[in-house]
C-alpha atoms as a PDB file:
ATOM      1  CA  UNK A   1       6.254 -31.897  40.823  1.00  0.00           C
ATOM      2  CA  UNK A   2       7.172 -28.569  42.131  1.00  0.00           C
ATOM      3  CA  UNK A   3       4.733 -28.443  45.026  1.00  0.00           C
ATOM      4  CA  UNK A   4       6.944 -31.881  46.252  1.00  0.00           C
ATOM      5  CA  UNK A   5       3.501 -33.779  46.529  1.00  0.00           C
ATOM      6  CA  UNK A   6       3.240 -37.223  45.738  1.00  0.00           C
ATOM      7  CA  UNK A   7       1.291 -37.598  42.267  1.00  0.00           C
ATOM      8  CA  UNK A   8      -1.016 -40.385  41.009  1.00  0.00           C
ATOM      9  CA  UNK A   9      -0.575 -39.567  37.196  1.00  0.00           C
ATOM     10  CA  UNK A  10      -3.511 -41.270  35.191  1.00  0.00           C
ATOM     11  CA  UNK A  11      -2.212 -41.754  31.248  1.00  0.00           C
ATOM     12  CA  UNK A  12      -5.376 -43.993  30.139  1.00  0.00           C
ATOM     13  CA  UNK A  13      -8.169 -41.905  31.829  1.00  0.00           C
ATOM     14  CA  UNK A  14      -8.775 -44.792  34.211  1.00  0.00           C
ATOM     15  CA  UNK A  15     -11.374 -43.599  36.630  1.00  0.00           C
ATOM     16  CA  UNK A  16     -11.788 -47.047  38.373  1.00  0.00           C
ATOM     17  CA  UNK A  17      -8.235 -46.344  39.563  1.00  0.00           C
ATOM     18  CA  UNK A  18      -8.560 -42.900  40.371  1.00  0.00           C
ATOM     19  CA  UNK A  19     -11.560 -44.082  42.564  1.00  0.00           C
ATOM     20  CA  UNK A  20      -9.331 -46.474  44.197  1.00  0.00           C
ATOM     21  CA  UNK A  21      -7.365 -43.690  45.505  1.00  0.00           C
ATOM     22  CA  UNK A  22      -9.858 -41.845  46.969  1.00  0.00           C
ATOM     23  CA  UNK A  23      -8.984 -42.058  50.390  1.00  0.00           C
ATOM     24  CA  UNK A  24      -5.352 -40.439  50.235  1.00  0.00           C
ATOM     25  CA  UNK A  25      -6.483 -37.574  48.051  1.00  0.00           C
ATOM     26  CA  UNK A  26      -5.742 -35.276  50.647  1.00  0.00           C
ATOM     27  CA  UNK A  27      -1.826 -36.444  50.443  1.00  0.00           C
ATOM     28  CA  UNK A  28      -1.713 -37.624  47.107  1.00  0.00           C
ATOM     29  CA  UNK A  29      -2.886 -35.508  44.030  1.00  0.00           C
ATOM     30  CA  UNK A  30      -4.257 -36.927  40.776  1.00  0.00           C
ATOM     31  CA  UNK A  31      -4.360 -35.843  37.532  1.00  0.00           C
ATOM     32  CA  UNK A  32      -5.222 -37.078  34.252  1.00  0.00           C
ATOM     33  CA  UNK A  33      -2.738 -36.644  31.281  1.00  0.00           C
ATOM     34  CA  UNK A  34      -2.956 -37.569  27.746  1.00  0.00           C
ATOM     35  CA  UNK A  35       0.249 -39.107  26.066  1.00  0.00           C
ATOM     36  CA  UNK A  36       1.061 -40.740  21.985  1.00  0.00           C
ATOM     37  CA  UNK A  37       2.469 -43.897  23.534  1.00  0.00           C
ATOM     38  CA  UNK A  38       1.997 -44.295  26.911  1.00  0.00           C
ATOM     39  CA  UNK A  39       4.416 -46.059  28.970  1.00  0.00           C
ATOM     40  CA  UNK A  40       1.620 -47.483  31.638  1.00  0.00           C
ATOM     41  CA  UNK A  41      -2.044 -46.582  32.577  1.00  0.00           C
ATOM     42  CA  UNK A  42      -1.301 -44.983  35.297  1.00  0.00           C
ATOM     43  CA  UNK A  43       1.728 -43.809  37.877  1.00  0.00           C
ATOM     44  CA  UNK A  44       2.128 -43.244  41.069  1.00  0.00           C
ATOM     45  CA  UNK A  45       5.381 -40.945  41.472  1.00  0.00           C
ATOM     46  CA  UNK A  46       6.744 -40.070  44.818  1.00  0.00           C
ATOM     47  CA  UNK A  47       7.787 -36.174  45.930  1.00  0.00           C
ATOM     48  CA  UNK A  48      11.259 -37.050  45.113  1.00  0.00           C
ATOM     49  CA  UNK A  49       9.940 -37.836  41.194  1.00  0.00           C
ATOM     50  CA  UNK A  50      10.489 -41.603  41.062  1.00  0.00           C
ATOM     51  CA  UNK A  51       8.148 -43.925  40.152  1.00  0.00           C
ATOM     52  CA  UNK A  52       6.646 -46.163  43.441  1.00  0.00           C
ATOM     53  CA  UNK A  53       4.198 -48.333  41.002  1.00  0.00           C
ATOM     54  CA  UNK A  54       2.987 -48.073  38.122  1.00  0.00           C
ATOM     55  CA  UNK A  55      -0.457 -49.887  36.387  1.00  0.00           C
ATOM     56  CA  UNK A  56       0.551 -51.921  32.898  1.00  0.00           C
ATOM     57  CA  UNK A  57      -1.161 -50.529  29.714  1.00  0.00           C
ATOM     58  CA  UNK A  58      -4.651 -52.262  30.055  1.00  0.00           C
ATOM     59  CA  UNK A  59      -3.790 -54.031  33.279  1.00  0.00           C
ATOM     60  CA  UNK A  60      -7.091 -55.319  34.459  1.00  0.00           C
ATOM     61  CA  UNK A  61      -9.276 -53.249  37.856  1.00  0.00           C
ATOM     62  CA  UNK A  62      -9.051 -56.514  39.107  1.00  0.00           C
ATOM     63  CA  UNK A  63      -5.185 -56.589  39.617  1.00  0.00           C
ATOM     64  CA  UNK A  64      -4.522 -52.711  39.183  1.00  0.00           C
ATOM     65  CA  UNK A  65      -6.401 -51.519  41.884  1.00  0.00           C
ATOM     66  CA  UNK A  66      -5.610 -53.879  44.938  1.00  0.00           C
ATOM     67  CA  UNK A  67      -2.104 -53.178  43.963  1.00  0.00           C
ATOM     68  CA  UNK A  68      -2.479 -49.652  43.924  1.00  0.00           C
ATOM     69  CA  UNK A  69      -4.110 -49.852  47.124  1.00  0.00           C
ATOM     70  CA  UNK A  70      -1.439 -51.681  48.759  1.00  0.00           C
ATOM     71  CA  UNK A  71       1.399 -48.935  47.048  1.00  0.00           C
ATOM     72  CA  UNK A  72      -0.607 -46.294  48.425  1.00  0.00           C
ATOM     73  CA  UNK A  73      -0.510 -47.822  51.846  1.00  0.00           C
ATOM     74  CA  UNK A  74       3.062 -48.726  51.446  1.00  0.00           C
ATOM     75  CA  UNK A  75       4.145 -45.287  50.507  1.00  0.00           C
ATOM     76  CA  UNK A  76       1.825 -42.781  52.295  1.00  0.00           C
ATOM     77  CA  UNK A  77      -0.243 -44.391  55.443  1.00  0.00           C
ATOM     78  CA  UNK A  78      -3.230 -46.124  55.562  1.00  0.00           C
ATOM     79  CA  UNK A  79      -6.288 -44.197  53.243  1.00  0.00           C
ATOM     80  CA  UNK A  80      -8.681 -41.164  55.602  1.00  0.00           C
ATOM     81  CA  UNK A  81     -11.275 -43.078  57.300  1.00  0.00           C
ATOM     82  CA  UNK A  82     -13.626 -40.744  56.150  1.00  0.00           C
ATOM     83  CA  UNK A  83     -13.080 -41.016  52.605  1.00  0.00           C
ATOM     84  CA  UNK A  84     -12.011 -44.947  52.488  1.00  0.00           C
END
């Protein structure tokens, strides 16, 4: 968090949702993490460290990623054309 860089946090080694972020990696950096219980799949945490969505433990692609989509949108801009 020290770089003040908004994180996408991946607890369940989800790599569908890390593809759905593709297109804001150059504002938004991911990284994988390994956790006893974790409290979601996946997080998206702002610069500021809170928590601006986060992906229930086993949520399905089907509803994870569209909603990550939109939170990335919401929060940071619409995803690089050249990497959407």
């Amino acid at each position: 968090m020290r770089p003040a860089r908004p994180v996408l946090l991946d607890l369940a080694d989800r790599s569908d949702l890390r593809e759905s972020a593709q297109g804001w990696e150059r504002r938004v950096d991911v990284r994988t993490a390994k956790t006893g219980e974790r409290p979601a799949d996946v997080l998206l945490i702002r610069p500021d460290a809170h928590i601006a969505w986060a992906a229930a433990v086993d949520e399905p692609a089907g509803t994870a990623a569209p909603a990550l989509r939109q939170a990335l949108s919401d929060w940071f801009g619409a995803p690089d054309a050249d990497d959407a």
